[in-house]
PDB file of N, CA and C in Angstrom:
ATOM      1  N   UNK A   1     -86.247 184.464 119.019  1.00  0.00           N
ATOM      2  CA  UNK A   1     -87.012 183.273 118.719  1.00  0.00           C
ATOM      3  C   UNK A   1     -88.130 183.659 117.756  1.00  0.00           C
ATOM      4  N   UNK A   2     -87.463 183.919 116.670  1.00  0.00           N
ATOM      5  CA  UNK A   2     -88.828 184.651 115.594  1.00  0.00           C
ATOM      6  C   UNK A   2     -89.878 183.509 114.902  1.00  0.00           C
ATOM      7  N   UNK A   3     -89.392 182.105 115.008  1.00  0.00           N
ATOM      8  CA  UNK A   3     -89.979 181.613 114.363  1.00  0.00           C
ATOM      9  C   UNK A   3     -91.830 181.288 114.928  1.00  0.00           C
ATOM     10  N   UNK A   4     -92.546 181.465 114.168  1.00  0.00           N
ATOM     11  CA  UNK A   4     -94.001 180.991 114.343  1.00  0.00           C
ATOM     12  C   UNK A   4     -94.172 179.890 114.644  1.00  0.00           C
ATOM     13  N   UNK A   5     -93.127 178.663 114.246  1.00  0.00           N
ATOM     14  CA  UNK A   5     -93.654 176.848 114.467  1.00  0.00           C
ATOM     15  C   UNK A   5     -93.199 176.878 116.021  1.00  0.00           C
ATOM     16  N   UNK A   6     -93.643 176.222 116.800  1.00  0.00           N
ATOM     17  CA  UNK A   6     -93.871 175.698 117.344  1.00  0.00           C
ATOM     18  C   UNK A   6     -93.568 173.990 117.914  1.00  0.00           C
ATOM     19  N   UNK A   7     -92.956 173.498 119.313  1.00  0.00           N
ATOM     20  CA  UNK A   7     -92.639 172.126 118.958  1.00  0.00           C
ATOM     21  C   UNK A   7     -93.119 172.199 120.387  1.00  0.00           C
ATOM     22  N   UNK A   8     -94.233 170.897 120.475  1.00  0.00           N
ATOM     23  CA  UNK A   8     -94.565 170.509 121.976  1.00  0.00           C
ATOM     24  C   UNK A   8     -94.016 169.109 122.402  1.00  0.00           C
ATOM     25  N   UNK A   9     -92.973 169.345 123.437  1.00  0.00           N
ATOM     26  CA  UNK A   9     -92.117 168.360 123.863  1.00  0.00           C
ATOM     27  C   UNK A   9     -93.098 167.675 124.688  1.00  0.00           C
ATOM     28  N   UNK A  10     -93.701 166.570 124.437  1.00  0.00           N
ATOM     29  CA  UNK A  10     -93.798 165.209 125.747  1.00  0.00           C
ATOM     30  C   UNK A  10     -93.270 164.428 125.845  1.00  0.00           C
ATOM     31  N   UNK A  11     -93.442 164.181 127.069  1.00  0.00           N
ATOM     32  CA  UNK A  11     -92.939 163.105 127.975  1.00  0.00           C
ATOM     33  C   UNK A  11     -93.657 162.334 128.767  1.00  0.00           C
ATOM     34  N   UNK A  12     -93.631 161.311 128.384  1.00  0.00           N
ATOM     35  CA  UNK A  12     -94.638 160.495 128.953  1.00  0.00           C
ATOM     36  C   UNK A  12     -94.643 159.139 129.729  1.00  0.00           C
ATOM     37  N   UNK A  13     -94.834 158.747 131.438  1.00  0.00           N
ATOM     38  CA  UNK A  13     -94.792 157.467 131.812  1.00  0.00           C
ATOM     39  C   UNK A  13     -96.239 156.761 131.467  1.00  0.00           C
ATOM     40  N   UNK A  14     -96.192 155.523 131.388  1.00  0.00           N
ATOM     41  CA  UNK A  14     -97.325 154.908 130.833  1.00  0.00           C
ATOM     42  C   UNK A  14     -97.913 154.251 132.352  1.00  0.00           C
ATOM     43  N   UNK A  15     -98.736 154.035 132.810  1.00  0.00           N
ATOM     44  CA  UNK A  15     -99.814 153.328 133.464  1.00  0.00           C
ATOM     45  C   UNK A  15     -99.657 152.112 133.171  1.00  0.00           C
ATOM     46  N   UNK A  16     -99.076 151.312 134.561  1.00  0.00           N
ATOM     47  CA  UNK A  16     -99.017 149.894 134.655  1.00  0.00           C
ATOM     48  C   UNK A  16    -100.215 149.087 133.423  1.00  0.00           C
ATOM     49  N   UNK A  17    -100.007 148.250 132.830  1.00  0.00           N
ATOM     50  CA  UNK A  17    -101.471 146.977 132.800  1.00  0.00           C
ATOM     51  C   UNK A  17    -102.215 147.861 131.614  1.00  0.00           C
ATOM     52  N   UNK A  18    -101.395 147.863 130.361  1.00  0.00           N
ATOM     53  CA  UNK A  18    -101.836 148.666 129.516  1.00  0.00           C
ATOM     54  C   UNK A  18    -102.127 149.697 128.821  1.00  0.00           C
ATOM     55  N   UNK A  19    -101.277 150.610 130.051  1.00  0.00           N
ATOM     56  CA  UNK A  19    -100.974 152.086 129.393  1.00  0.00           C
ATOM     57  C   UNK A  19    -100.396 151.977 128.003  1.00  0.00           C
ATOM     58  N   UNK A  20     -99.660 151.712 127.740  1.00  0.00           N
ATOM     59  CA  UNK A  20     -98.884 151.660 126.616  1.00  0.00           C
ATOM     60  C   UNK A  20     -99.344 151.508 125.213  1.00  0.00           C
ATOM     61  N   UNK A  21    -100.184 150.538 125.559  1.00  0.00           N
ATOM     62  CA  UNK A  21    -101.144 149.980 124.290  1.00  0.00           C
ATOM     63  C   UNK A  21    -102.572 151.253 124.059  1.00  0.00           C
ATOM     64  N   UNK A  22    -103.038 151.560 125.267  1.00  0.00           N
ATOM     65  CA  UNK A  22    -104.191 152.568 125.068  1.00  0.00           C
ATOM     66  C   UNK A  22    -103.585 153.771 124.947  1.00  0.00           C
ATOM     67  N   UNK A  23    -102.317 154.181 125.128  1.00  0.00           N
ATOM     68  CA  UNK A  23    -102.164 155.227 124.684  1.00  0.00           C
ATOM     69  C   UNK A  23    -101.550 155.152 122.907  1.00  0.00           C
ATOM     70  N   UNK A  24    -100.888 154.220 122.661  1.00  0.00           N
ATOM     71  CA  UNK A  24    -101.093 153.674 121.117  1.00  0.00           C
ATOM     72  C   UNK A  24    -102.400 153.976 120.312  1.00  0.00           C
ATOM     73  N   UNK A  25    -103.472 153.326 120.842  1.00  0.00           N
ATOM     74  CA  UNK A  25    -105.081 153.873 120.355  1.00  0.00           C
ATOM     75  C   UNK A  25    -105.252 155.330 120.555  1.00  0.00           C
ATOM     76  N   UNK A  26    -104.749 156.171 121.297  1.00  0.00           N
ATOM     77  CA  UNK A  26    -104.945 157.378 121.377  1.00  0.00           C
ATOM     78  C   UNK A  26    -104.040 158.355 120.546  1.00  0.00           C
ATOM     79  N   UNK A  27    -103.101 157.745 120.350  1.00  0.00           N
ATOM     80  CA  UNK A  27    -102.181 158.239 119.552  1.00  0.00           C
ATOM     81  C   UNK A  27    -102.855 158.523 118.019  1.00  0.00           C
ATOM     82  N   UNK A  28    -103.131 156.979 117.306  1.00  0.00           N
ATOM     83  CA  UNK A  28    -104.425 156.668 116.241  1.00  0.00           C
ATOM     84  C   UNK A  28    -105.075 157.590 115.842  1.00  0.00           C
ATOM     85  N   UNK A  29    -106.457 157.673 116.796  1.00  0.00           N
ATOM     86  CA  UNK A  29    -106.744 158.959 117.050  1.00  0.00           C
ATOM     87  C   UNK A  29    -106.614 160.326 116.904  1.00  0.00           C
ATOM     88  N   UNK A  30    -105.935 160.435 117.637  1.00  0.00           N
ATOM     89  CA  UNK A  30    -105.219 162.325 117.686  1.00  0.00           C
ATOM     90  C   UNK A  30    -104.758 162.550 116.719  1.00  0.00           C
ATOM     91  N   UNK A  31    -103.775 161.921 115.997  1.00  0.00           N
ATOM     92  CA  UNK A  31    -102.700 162.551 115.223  1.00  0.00           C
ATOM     93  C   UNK A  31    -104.072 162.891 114.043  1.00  0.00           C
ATOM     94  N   UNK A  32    -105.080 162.313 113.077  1.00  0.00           N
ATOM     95  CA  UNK A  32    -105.684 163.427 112.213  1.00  0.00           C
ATOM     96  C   UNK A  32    -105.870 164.340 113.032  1.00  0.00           C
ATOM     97  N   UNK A  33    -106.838 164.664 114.057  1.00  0.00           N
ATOM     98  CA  UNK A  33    -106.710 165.930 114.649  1.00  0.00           C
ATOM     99  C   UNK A  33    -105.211 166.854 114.681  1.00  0.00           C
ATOM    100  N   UNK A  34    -104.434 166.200 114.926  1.00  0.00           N
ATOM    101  CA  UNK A  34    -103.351 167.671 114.947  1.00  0.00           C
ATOM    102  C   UNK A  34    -103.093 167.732 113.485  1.00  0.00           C
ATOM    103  N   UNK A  35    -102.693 167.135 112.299  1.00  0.00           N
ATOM    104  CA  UNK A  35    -103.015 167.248 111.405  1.00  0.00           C
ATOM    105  C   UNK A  35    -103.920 168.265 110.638  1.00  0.00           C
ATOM    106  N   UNK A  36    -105.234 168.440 111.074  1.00  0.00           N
ATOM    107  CA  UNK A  36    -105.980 169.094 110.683  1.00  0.00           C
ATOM    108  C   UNK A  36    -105.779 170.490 111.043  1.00  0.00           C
ATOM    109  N   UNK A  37    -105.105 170.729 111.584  1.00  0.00           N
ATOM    110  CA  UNK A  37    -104.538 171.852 112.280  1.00  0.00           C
ATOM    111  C   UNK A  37    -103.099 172.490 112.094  1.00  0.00           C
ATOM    112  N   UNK A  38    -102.745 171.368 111.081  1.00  0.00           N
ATOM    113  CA  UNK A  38    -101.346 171.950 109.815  1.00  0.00           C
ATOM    114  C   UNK A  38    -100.148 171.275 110.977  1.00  0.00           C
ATOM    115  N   UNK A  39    -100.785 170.551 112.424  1.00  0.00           N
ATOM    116  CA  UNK A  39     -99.719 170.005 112.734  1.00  0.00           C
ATOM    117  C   UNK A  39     -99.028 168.780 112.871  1.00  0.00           C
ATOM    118  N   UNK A  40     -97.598 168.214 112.756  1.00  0.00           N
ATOM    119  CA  UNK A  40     -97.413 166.676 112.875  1.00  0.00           C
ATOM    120  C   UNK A  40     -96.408 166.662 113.930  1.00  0.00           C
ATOM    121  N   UNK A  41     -96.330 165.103 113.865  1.00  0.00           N
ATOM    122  CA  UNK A  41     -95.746 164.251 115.153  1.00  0.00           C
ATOM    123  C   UNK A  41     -94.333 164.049 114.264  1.00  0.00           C
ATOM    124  N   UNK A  42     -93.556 164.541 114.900  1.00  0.00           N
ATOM    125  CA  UNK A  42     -92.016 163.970 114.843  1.00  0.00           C
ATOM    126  C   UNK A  42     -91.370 162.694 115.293  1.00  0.00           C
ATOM    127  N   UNK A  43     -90.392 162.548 115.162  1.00  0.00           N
ATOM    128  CA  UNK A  43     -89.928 161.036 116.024  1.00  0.00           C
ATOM    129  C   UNK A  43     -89.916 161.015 116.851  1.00  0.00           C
ATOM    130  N   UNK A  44     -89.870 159.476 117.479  1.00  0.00           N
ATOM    131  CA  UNK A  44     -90.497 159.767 118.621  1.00  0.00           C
ATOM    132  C   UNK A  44     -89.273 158.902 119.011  1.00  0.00           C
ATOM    133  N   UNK A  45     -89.112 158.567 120.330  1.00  0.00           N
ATOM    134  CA  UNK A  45     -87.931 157.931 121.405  1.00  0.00           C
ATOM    135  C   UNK A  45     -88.303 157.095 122.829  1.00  0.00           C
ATOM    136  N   UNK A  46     -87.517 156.371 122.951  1.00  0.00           N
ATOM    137  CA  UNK A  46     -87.659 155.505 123.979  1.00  0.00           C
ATOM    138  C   UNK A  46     -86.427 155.810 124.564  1.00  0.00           C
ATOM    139  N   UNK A  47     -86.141 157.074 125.964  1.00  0.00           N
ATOM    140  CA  UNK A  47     -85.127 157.255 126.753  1.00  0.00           C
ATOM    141  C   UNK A  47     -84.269 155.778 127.261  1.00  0.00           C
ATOM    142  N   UNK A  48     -83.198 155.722 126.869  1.00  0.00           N
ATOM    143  CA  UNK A  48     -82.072 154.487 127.188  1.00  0.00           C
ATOM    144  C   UNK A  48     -81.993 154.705 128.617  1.00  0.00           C
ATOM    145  N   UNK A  49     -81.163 155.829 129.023  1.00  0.00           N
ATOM    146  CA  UNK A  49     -80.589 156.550 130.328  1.00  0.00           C
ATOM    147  C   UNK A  49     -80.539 157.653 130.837  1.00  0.00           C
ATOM    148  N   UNK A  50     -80.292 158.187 131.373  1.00  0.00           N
ATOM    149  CA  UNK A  50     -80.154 159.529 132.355  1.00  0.00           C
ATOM    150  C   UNK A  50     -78.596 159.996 132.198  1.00  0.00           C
ATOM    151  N   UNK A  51     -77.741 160.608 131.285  1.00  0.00           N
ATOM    152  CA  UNK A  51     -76.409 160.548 131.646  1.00  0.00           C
ATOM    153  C   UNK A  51     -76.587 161.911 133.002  1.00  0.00           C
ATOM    154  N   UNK A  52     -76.978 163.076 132.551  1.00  0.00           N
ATOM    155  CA  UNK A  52     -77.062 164.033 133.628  1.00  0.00           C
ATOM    156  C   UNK A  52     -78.606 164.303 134.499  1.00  0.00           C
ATOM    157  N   UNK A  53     -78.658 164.297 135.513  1.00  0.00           N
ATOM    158  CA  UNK A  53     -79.997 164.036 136.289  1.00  0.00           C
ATOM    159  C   UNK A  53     -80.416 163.176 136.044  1.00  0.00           C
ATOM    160  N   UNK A  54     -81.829 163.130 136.692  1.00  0.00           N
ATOM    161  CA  UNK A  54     -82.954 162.181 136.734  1.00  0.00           C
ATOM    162  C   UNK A  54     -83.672 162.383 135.734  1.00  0.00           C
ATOM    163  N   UNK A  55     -84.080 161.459 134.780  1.00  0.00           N
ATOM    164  CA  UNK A  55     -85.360 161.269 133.619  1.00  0.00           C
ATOM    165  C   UNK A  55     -85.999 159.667 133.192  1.00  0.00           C
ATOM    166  N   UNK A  56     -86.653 159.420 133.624  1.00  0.00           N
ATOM    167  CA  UNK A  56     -86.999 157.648 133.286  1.00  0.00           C
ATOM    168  C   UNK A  56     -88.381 157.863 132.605  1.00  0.00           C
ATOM    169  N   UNK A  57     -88.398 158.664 131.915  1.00  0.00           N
ATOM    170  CA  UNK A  57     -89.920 158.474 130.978  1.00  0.00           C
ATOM    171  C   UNK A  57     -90.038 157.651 130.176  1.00  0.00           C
ATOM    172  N   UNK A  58     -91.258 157.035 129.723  1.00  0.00           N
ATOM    173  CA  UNK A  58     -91.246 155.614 128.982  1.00  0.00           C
ATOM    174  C   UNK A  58     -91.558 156.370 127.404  1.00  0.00           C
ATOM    175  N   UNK A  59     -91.536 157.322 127.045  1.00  0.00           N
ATOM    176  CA  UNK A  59     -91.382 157.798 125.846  1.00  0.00           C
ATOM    177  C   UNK A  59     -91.289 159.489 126.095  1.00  0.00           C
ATOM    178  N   UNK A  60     -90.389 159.565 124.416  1.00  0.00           N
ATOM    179  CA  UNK A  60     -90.296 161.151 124.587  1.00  0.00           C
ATOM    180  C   UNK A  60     -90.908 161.142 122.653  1.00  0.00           C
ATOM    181  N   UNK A  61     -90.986 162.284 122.470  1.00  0.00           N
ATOM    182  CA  UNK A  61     -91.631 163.158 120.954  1.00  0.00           C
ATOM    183  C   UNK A  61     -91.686 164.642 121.100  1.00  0.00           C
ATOM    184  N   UNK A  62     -91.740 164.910 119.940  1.00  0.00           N
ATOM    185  CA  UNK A  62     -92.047 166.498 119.995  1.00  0.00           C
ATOM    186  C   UNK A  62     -93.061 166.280 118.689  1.00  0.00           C
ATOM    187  N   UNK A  63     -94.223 167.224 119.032  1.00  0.00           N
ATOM    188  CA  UNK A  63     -95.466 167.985 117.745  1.00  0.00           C
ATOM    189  C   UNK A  63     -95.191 168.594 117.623  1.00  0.00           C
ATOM    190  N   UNK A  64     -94.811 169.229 116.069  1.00  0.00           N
ATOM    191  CA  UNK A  64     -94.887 170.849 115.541  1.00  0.00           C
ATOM    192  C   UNK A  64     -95.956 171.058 115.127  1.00  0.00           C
ATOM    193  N   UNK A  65     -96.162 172.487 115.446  1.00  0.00           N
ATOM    194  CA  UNK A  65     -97.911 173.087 115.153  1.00  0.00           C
ATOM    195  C   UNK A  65     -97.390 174.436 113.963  1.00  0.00           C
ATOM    196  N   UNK A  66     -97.771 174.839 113.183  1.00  0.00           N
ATOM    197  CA  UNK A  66     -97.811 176.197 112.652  1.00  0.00           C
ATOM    198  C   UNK A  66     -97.365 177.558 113.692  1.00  0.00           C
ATOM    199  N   UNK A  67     -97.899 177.419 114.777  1.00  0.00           N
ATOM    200  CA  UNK A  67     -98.438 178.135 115.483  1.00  0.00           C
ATOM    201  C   UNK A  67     -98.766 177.996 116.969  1.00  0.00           C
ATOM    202  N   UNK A  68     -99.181 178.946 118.101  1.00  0.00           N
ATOM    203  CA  UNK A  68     -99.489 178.406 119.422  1.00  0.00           C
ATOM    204  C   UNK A  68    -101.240 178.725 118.915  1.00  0.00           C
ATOM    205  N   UNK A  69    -101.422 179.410 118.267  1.00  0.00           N
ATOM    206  CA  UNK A  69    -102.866 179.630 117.813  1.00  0.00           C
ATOM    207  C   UNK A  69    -103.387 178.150 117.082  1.00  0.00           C
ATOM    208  N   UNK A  70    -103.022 177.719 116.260  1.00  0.00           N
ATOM    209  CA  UNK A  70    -102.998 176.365 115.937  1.00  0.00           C
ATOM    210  C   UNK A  70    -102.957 175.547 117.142  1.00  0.00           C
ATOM    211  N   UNK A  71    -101.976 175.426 117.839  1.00  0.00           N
ATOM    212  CA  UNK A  71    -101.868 174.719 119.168  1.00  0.00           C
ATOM    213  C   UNK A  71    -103.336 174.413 120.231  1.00  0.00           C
ATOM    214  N   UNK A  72    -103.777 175.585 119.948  1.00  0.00           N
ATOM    215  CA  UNK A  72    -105.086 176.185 121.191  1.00  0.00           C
ATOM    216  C   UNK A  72    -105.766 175.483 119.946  1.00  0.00           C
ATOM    217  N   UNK A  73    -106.129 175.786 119.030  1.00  0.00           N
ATOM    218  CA  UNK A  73    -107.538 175.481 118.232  1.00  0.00           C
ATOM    219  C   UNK A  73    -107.492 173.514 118.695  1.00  0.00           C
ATOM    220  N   UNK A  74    -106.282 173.387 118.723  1.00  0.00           N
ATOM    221  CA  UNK A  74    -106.784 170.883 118.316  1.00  0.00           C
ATOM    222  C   UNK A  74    -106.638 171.356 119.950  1.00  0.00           C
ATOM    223  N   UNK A  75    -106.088 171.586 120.799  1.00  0.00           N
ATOM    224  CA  UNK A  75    -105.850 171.272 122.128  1.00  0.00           C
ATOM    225  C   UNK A  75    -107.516 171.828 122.982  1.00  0.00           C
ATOM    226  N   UNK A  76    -108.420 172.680 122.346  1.00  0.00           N
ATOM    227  CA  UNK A  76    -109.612 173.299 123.161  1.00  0.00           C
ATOM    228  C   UNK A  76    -110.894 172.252 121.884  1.00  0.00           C
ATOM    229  N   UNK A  77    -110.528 172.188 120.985  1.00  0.00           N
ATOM    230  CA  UNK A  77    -111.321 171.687 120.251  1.00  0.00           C
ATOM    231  C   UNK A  77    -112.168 170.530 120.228  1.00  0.00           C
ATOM    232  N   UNK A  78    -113.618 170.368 120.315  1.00  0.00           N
ATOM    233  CA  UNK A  78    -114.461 169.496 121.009  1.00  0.00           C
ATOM    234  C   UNK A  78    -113.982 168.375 120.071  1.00  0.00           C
ATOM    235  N   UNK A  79    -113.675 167.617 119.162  1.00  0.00           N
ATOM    236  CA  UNK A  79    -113.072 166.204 118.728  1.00  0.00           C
ATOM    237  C   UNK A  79    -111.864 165.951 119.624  1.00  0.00           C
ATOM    238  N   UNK A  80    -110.990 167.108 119.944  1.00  0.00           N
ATOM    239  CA  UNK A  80    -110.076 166.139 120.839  1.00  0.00           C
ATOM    240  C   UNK A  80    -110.185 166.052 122.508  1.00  0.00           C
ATOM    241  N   UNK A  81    -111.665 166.612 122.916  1.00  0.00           N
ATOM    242  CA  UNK A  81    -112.049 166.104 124.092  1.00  0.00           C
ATOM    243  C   UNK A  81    -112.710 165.238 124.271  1.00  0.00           C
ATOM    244  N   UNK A  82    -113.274 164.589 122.373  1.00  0.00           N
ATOM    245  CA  UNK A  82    -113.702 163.270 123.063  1.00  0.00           C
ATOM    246  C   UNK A  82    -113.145 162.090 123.172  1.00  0.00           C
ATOM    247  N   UNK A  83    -111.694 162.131 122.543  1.00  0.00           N
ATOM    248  CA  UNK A  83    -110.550 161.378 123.067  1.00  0.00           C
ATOM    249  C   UNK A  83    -109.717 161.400 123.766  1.00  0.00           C
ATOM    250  N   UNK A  84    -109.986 162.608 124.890  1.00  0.00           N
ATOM    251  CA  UNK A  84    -108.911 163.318 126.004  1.00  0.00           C
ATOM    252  C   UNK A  84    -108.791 161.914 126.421  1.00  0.00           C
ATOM    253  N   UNK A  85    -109.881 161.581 127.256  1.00  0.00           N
ATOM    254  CA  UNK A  85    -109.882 160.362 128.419  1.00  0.00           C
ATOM    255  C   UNK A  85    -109.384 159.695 127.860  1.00  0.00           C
ATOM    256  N   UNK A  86    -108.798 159.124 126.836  1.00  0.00           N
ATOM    257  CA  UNK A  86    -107.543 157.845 126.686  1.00  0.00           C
ATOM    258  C   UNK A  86    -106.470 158.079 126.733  1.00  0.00           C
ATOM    259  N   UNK A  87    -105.735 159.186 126.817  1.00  0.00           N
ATOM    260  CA  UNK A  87    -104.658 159.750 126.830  1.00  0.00           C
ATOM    261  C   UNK A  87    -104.678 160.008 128.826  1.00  0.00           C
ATOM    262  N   UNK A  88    -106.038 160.540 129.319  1.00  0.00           N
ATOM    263  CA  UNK A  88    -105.694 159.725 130.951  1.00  0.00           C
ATOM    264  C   UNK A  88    -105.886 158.987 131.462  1.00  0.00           C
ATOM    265  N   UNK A  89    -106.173 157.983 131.094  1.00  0.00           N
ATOM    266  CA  UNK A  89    -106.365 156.727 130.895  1.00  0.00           C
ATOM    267  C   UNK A  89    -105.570 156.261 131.469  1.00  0.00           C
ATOM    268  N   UNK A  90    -104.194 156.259 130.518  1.00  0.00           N
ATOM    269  CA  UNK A  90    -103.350 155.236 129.624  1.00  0.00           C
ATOM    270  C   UNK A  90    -101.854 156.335 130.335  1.00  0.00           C
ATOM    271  N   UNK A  91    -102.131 157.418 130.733  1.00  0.00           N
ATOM    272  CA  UNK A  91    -101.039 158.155 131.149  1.00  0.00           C
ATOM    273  C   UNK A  91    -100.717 158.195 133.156  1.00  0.00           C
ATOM    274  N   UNK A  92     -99.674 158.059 133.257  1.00  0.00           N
ATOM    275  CA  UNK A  92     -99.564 158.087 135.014  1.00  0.00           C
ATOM    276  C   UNK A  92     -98.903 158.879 135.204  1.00  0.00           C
ATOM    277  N   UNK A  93     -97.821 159.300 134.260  1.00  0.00           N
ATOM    278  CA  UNK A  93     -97.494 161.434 134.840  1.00  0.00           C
ATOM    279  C   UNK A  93     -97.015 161.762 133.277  1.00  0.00           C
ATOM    280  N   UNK A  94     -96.907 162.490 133.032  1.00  0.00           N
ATOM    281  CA  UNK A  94     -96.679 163.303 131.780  1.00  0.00           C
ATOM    282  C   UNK A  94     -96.154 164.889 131.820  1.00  0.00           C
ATOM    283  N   UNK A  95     -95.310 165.337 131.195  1.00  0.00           N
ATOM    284  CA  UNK A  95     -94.556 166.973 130.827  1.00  0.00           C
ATOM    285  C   UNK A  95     -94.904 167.354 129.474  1.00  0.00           C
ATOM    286  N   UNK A  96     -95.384 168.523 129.356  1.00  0.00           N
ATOM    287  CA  UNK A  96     -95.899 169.035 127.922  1.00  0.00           C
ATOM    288  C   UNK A  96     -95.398 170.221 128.058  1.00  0.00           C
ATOM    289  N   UNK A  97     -94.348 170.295 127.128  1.00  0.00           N
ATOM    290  CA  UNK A  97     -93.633 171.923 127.245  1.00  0.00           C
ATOM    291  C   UNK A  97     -93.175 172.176 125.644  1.00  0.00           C
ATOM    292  N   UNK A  98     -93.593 173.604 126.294  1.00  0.00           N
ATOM    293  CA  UNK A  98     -93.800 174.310 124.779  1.00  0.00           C
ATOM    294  C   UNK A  98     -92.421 174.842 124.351  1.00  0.00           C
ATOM    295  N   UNK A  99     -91.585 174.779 123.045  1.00  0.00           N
ATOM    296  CA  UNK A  99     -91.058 175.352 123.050  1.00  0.00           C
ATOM    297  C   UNK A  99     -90.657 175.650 121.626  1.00  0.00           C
ATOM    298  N   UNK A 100     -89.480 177.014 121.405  1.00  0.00           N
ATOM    299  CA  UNK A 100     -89.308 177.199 120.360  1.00  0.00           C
ATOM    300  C   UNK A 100     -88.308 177.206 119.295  1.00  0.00           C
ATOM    301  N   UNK A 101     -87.464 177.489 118.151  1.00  0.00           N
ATOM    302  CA  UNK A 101     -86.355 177.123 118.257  1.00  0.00           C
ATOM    303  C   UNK A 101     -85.668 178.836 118.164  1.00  0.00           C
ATOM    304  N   UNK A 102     -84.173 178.165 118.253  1.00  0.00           N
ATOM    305  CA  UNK A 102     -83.529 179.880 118.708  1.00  0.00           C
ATOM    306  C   UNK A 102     -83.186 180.281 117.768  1.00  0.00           C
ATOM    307  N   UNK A 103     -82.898 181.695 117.465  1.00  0.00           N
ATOM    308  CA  UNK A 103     -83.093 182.896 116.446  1.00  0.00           C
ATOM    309  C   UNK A 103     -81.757 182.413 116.118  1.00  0.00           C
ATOM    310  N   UNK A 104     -80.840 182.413 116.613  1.00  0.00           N
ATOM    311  CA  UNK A 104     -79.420 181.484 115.957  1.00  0.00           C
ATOM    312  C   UNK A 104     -78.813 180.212 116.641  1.00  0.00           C
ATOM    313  N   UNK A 105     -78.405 178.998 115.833  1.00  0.00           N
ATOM    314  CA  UNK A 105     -78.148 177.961 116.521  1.00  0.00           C
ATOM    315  C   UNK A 105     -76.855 177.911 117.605  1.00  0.00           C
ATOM    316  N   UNK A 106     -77.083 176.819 118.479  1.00  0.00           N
ATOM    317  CA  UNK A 106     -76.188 176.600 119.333  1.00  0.00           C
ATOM    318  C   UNK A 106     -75.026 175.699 118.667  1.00  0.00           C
ATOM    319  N   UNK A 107     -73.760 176.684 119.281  1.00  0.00           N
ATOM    320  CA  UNK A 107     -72.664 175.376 118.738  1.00  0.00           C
ATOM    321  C   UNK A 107     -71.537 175.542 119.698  1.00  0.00           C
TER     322      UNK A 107
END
């Protein structure tokens, strides 16, 4: 897994009565911050179904960062703690997993 980028998978259920929308405003928000940090937001998804196991998250995305050093600088960095609280707000469970891609593809 030689590569340096970086992709942070979330997953996210939204909070009855407006989650959805305040995490929209938080979204707003954040993304110059990861930006500023050489990182962006990929597409993003609205899970249909579950064909194998259980998954009912009300959205999925992945961020690529440069870096996990990049990662730490927007994720510890005092501008995006002063928009943490809308992101828990607006969030009722959430998965943030780091991951990378593989040194040769799967086929």
């Amino acid at each position: 897994m030689s590569d340096s980028l970086i992709y942070m998978l979330n997953a996210v259920w939204f909070k009855p009565d407006g989650g959805n929308e305040l995490y929209r405003k938080y979204m707003r928000a954040v993304t110059p911050l990861i930006k500023k940090v050489g990182g962006r937001k990929l597409k993003s998804f609205v899970p249909d179904r579950a064909v194998i196991g259980e998954f009912d998250a009300d959205l999925v995305f992945f961020i690529e960062y440069p870096s996990w050093d990049a990662y730490k600088e927007f994720a510890n960095g005092a501008e995006y703690h002063k928009i943490a609280y809308m992101r828990e707000e607006s969030v009722e469970k959430s998965l943030l997993i780091r991951c990378l891609r593989p040194d040769k593809p799967f086929r």
